[in-house]
Protein backbone atom coordinates (compact mmCIF):
# COMPACT_ATOMS: atom_id res chain seq x y z
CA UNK A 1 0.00 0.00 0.00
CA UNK A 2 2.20 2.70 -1.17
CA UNK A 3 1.15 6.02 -2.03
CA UNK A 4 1.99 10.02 -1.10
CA UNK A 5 2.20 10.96 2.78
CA UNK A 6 0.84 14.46 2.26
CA UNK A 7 -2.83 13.49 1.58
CA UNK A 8 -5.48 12.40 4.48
CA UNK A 9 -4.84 9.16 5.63
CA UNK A 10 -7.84 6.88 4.64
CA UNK A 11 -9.38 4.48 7.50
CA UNK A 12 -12.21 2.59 8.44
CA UNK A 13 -14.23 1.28 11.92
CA UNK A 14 -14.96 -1.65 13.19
CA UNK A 15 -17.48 -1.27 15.50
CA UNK A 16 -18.98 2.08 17.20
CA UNK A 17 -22.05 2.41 15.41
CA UNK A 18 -25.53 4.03 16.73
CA UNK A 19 -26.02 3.46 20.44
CA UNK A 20 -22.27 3.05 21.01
CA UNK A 21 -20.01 5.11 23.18
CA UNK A 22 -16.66 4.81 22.24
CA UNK A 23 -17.16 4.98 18.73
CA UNK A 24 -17.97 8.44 18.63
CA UNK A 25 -14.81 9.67 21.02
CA UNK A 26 -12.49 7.83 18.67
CA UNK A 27 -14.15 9.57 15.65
CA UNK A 28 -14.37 12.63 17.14
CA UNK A 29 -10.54 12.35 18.52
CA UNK A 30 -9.31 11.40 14.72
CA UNK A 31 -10.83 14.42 13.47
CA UNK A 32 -9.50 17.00 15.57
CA UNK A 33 -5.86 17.30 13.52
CA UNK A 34 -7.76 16.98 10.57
CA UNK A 35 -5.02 13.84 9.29
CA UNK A 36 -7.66 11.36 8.04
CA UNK A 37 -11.00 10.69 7.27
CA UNK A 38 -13.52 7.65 7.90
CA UNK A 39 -14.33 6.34 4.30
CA UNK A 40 -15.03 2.47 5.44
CA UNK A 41 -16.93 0.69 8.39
CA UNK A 42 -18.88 -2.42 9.81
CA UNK A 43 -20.00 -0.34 12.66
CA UNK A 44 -22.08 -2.71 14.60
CA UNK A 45 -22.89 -6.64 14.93
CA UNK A 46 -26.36 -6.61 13.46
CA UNK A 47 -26.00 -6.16 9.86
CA UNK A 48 -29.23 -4.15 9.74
CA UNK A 49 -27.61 -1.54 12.56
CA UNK A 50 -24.45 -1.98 10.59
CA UNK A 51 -25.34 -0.25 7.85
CA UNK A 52 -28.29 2.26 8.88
CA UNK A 53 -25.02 3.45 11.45
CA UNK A 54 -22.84 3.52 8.32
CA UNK A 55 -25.52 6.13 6.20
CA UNK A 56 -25.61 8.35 9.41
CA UNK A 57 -22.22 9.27 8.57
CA UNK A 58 -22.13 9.18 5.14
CA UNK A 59 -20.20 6.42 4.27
CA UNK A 60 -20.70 5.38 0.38
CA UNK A 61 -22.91 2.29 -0.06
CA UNK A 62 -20.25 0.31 -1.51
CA UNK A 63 -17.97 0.67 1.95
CA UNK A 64 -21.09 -0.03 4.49
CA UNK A 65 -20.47 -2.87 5.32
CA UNK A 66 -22.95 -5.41 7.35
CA UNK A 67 -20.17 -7.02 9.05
CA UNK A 68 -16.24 -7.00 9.29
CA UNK A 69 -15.62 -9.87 7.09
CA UNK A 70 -17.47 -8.24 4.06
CA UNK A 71 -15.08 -5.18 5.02
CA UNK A 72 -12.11 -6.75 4.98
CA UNK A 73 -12.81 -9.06 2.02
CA UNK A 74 -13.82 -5.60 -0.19
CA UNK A 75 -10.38 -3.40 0.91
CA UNK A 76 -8.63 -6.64 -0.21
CA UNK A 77 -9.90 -6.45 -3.81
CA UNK A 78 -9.51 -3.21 -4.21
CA UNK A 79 -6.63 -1.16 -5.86
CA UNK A 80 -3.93 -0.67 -3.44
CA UNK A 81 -4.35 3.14 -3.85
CA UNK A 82 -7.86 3.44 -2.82
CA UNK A 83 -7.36 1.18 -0.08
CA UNK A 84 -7.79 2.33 3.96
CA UNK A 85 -4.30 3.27 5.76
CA UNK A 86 -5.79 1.76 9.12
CA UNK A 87 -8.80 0.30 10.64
CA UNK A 88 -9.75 1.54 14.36
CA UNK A 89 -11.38 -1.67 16.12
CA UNK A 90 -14.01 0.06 19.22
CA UNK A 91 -15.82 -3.28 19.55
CA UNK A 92 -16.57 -5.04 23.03
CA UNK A 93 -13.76 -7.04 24.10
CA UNK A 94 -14.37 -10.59 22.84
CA UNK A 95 -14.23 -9.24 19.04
CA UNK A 96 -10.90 -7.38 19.20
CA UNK A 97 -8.86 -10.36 18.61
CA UNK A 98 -10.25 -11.87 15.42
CA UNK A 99 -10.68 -8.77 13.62
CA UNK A 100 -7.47 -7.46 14.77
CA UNK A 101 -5.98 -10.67 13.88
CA UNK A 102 -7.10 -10.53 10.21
CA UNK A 103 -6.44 -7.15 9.45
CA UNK A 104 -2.82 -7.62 10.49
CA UNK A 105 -2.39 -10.97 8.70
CA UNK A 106 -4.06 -8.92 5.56
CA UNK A 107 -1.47 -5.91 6.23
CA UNK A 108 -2.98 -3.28 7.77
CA UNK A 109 -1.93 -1.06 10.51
CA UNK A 110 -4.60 -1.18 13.03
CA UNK A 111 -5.27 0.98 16.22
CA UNK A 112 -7.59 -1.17 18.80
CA UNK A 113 -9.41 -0.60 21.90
CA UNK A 114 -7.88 -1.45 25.41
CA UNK A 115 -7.80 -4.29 27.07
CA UNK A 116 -5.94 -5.67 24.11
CA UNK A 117 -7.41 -9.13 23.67
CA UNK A 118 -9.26 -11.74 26.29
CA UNK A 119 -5.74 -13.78 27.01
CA UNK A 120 -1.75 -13.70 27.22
CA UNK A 121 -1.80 -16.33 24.45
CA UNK A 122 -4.40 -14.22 21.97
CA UNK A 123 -1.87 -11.33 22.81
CA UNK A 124 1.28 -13.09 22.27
CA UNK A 125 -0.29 -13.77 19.07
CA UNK A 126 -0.84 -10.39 17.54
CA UNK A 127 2.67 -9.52 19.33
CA UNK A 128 4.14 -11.93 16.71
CA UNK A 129 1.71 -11.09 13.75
CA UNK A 130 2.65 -7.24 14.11
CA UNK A 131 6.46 -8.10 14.22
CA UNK A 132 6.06 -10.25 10.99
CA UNK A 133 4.03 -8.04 9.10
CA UNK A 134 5.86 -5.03 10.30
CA UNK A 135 2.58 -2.59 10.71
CA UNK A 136 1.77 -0.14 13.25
CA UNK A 137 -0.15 -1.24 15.81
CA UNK A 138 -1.61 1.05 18.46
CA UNK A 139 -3.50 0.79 21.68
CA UNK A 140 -5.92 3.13 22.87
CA UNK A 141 -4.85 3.71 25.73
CA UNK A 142 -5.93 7.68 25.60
CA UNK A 143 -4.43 9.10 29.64
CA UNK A 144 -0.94 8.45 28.18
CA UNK A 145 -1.64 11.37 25.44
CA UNK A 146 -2.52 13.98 28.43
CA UNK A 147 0.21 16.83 27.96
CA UNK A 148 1.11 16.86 31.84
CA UNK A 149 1.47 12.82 31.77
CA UNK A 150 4.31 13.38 29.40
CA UNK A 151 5.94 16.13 31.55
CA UNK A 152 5.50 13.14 34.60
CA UNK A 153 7.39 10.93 32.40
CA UNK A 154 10.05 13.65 31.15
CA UNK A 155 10.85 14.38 34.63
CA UNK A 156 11.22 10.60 35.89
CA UNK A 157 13.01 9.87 33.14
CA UNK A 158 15.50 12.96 33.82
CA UNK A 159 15.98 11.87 37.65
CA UNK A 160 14.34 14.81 38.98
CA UNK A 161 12.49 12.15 41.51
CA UNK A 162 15.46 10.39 41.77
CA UNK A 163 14.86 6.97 42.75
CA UNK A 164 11.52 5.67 43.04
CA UNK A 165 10.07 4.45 46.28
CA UNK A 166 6.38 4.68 45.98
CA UNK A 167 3.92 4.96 43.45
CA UNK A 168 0.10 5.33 44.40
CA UNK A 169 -2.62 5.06 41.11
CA UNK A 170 -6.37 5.04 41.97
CA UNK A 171 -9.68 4.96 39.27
CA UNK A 172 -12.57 5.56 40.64
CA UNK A 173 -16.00 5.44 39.21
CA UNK A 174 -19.43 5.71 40.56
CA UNK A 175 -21.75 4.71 37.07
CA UNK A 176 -21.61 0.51 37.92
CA UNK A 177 -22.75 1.49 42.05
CA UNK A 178 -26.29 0.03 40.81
CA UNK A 179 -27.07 -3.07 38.65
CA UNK A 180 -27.58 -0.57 35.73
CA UNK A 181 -26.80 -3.91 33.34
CA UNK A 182 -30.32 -5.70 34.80
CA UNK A 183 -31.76 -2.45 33.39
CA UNK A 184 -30.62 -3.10 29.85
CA UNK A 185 -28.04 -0.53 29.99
CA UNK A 186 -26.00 -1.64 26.81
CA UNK A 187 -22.51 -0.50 27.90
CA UNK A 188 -23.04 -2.19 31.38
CA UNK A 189 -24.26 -4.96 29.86
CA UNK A 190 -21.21 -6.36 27.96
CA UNK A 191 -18.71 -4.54 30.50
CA UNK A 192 -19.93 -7.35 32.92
CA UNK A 193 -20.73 -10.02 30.67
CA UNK A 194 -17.76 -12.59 31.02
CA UNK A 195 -18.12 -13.92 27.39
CA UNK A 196 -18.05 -10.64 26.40
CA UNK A 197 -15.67 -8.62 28.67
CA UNK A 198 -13.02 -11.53 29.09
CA UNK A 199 -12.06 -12.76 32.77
CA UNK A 200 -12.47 -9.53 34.54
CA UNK A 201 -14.73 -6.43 35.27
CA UNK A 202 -13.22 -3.33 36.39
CA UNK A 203 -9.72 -4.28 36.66
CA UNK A 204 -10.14 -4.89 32.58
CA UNK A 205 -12.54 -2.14 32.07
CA UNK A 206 -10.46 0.43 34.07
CA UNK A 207 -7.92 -1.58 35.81
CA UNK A 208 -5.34 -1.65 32.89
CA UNK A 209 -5.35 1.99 31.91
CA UNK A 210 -4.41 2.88 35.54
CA UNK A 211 -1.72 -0.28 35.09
CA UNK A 212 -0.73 1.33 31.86
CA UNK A 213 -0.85 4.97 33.27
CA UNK A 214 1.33 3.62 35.98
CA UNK A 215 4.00 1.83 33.77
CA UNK A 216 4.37 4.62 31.19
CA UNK A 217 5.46 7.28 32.97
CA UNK A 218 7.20 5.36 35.95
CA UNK A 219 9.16 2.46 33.38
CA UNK A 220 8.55 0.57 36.27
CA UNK A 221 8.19 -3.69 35.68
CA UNK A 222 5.81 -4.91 38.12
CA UNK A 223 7.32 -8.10 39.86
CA UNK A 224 4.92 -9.90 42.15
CA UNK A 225 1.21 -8.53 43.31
CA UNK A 226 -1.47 -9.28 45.82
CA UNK A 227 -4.67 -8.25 44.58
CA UNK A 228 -8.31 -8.22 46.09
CA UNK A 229 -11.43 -8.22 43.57
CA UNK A 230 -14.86 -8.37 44.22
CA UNK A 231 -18.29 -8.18 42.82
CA UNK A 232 -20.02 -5.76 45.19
CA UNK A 233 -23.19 -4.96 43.93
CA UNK A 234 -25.35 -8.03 44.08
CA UNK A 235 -26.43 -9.99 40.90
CA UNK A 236 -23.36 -8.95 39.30
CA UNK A 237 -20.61 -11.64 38.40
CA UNK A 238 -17.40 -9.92 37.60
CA UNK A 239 -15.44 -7.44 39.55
CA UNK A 240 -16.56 -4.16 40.35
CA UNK A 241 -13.64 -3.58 42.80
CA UNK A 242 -10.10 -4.29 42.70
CA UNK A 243 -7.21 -3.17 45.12
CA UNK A 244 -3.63 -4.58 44.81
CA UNK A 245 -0.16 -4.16 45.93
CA UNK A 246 2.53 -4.32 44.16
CA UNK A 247 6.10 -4.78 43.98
CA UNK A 248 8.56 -3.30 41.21
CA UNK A 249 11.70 -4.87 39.93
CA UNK A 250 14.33 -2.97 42.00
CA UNK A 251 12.17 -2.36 45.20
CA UNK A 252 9.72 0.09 44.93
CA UNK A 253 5.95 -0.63 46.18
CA UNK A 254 2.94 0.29 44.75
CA UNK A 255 -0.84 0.58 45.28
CA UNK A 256 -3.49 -0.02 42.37
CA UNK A 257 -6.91 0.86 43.21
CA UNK A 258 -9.48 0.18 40.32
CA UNK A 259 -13.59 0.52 41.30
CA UNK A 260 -16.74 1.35 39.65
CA UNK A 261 -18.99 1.52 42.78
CA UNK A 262 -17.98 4.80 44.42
CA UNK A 263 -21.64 6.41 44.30
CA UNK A 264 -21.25 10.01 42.92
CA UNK A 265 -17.45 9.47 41.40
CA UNK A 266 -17.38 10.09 37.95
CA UNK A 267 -13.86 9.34 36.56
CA UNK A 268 -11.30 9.79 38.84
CA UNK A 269 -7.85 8.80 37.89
CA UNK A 270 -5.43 9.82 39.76
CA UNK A 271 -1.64 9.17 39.97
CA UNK A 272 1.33 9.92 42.72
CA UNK A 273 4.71 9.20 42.17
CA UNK A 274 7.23 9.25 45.15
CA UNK A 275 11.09 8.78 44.94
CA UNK A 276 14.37 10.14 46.85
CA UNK A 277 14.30 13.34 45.56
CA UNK A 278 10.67 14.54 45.54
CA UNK A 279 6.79 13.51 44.08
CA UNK A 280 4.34 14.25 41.86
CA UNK A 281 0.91 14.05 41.28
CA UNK A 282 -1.52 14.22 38.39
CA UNK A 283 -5.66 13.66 38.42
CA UNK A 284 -7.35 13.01 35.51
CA UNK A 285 -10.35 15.38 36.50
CA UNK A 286 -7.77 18.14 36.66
CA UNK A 287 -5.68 17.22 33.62
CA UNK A 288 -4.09 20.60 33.40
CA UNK A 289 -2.03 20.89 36.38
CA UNK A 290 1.16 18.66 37.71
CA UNK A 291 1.89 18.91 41.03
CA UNK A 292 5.43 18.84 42.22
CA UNK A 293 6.81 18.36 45.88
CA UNK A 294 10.48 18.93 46.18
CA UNK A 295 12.02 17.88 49.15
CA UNK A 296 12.88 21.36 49.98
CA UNK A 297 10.76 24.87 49.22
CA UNK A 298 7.16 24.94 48.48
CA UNK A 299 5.39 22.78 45.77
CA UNK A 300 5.07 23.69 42.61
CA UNK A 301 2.04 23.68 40.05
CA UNK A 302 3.08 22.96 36.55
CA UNK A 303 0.23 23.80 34.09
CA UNK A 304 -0.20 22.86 30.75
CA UNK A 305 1.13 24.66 28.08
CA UNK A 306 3.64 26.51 29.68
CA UNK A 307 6.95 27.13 27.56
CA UNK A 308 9.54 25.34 30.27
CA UNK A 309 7.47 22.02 29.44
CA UNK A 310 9.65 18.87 27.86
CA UNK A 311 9.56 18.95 24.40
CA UNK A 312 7.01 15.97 24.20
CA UNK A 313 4.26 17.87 26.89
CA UNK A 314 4.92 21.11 24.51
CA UNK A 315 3.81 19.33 21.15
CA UNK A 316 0.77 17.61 23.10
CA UNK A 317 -0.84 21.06 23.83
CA UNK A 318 -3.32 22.39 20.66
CA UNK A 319 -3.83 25.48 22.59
CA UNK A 320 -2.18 28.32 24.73
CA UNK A 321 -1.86 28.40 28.53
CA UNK A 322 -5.18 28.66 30.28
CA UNK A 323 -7.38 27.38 27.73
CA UNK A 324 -9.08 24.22 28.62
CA UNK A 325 -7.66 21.09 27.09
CA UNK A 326 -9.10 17.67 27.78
CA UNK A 327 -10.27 13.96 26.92
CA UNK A 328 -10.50 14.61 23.57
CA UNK A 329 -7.16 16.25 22.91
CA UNK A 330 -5.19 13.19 25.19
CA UNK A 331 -7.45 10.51 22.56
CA UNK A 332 -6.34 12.82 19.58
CA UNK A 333 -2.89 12.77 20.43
CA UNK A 334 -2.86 8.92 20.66
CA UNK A 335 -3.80 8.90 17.26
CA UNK A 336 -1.56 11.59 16.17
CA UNK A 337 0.86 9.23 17.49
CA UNK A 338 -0.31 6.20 15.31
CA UNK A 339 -1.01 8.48 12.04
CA UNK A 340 2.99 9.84 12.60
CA UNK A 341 4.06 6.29 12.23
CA UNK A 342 1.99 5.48 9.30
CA UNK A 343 3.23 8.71 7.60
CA UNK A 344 6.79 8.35 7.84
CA UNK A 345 6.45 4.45 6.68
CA UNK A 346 4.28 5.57 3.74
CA UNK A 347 7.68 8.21 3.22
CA UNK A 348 9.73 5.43 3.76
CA UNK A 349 11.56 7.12 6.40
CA UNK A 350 11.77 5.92 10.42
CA UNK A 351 9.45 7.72 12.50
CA UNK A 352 10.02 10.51 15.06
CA UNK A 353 9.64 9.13 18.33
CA UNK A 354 8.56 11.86 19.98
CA UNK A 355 6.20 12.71 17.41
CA UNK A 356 5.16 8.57 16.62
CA UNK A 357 3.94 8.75 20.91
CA UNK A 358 1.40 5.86 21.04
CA UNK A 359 1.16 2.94 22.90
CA UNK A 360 1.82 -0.23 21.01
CA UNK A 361 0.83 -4.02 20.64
CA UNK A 362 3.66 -4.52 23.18
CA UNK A 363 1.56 -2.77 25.61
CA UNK A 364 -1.79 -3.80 25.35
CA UNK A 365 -0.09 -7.58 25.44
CA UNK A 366 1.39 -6.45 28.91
CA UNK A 367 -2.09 -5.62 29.86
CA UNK A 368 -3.85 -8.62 29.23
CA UNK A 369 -0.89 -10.37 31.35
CA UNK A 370 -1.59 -7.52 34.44
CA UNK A 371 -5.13 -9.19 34.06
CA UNK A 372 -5.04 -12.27 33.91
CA UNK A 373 -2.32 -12.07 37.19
CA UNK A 374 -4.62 -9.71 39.21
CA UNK A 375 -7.21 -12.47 38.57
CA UNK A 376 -5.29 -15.48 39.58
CA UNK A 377 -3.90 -13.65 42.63
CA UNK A 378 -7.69 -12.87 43.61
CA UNK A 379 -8.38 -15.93 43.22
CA UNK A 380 -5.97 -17.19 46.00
CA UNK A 381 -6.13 -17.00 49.72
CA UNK A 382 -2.35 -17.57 50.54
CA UNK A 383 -1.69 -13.75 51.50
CA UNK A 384 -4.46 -13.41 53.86
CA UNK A 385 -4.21 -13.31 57.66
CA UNK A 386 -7.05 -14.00 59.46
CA UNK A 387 -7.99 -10.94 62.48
């Protein structure tokens, strides 16, 4: 699939049709830069939807596609230059890894919802197909595009914690405190669906993007963990609450809170980094702002951007100082990320890294692994004193 870098990049969905959350954000997010447009889709499960979800945003009849198969099977006989540069996959869980799986295989770069896949082995999988194919593979996971998570990272990296003792990351949500999925709410209803949602509730749902959030901008390798799940709100079969502990290769300890029952929370994410030499902490709700505690003198509030930012924080921010930047923006620059890396192969050239930011196939694998661990370690009683 060869053909100029300067014109829009040319993808299609998988998923995200009428009814659907997700969908939307990740349109919405690819838009913003104005780098590519949707010309393709299967947007939903049922044909019928499919389709009627396709004509609501004007795809052309002959790329509206009832299901993913038909799409895939129609870019395939087409000429390579009017073929799609990526497909986005915003499906439920339990469809990632098939469709992900072919449109690798078929080489195309692909950009997927988090978690990854259902299991390590699935995972492992698409690790090896993206290696052999040599595509670009991205992972949504959008709190590693927020400006100020990149200036956390900058700094760590740069020693200005110096050595890392402690690091604290919490997500809190209040919208699963009621069995909303015995009212037929649709995205509560697969969220906690096993078959659909894989082995785990909110420690999939919400879980790995704090575990992610955590191991980006830390570079941290969790060792061992002890974690605690639970399905709180009766009637309801996979977790709704997880807290762990955790222990980092070279002796730092950490605390991973992930729940979806705090009545009233909406989406708090927060993360606190402590080493020798000072901490820092970031919340999601304020995404602006980076706290930092040196060990001597007052703290200091680092705000978005601000011109003494590292260089990746600077190129993050769309607007000046003091103009609200948000979810959006941290999604769009995940794809920026992923579009980057497409451009410069289409160029035939190696990629920028700090412009190609994104979080890749590597990480969504390590997700799955964080998981499936938390899981199994739930699932024991060895750690447990009795009072």
């Amino acid at each position: 699939m060869t053909d100029t870098p300067s014109r829009k990049l040319r993808y299609a969905m998988v998923g995200g049709g009428r009814d659907a959350f997700i969908g939307a954000v990740h349109r919405h997010a690819i838009a913003l830069d104005g780098q590519a447009e949707l010309v393709a889709g299967a947007l939903s499960s049922s044909p019928e939807k499919a389709r009627a979800s396709g004509r609501d945003l004007f795809l052309a009849d002959d790329r509206n596609h009832g299901d993913w198969q038909a799409l895939l099977a129609d870019e395939m006989a087409r000429p390579a230059h009017e073929r799609i540069d990526f497909v986005s996959i915003v499906t439920p869980n339990h469809v990632h890894f098939p469709v992900a799986q072919a449109f690798v295989e078929a080489g195309f770069h692909v950009v997927c919802d988090k978690p990854l896949v259902h299991t390590s082995a699935q995972a492992d999988a698409l690790v090896a197909a993206v290696k052999r194919q040599g595509t670009v593979f991205g992972v949504t996971y959008n709190y590693t595009g927020y400006p100020m998570v990149r200036q956390a990272r900058a700094m760590v990296q740069a020693g200005e914690l110096g050595d890392l003792r402690k690091v604290v990351v919490e997500y809190n949500q209040g919208w699963l405190a009621t069995h909303l999925e015995a009212e037929g709410n649709k995205q509560a209803g697969w969220r906690t669906d096993p078959a659909k949602s894989g082995a785990a509730g909110a420690i999939g749902d919400i879980g790995s993007h704090a575990e992610n959030l955590l191991t980006t901008v830390t570079g941290l390798e969790i060792e061992s963990l002890c974690a605690d799940l639970g399905a709180l709100v009766p009637g309801r079969t996979l977790d709704d609450d997880g807290s762990l502990l955790l222990r980092f290769a070279g002796g730092a300890r950490g605390v991973l809170v992930a729940s979806q029952i705090h009545t009233g929370v909406e989406n708090d994410l927060r993360l606190r980094i402590s080493g020798t030499r000072g901490t820092l902490d970031w919340r999601q709700e304020q995404p602006s702002e980076l706290v930092h505690f040196p060990p001597e003198g007052p703290k200091r509030i680092l705000t978005r951007g601000s011109p003494w930012l590292c260089e990746s924080a600077r190129r993050a921010s769309r607007l000046p100082s003091g103009h609200p930047e948000g979810f959006l923006e941290a999604f769009a620059n995940v794809y920026a990320g992923v579009m980057a890396d497409i451009r410069a192969r289409l160029a035939g050239q190696a990629a920028d890294p700090i412009t190609a930011d994104y979080p890749r196939v590597e990480d969504g694998a390590r997700g799955v692994r964080f998981i499936e661990r938390t899981v199994a370690s739930a699932a024991s009683t060895a750690k447990w004193t009795a009072w």
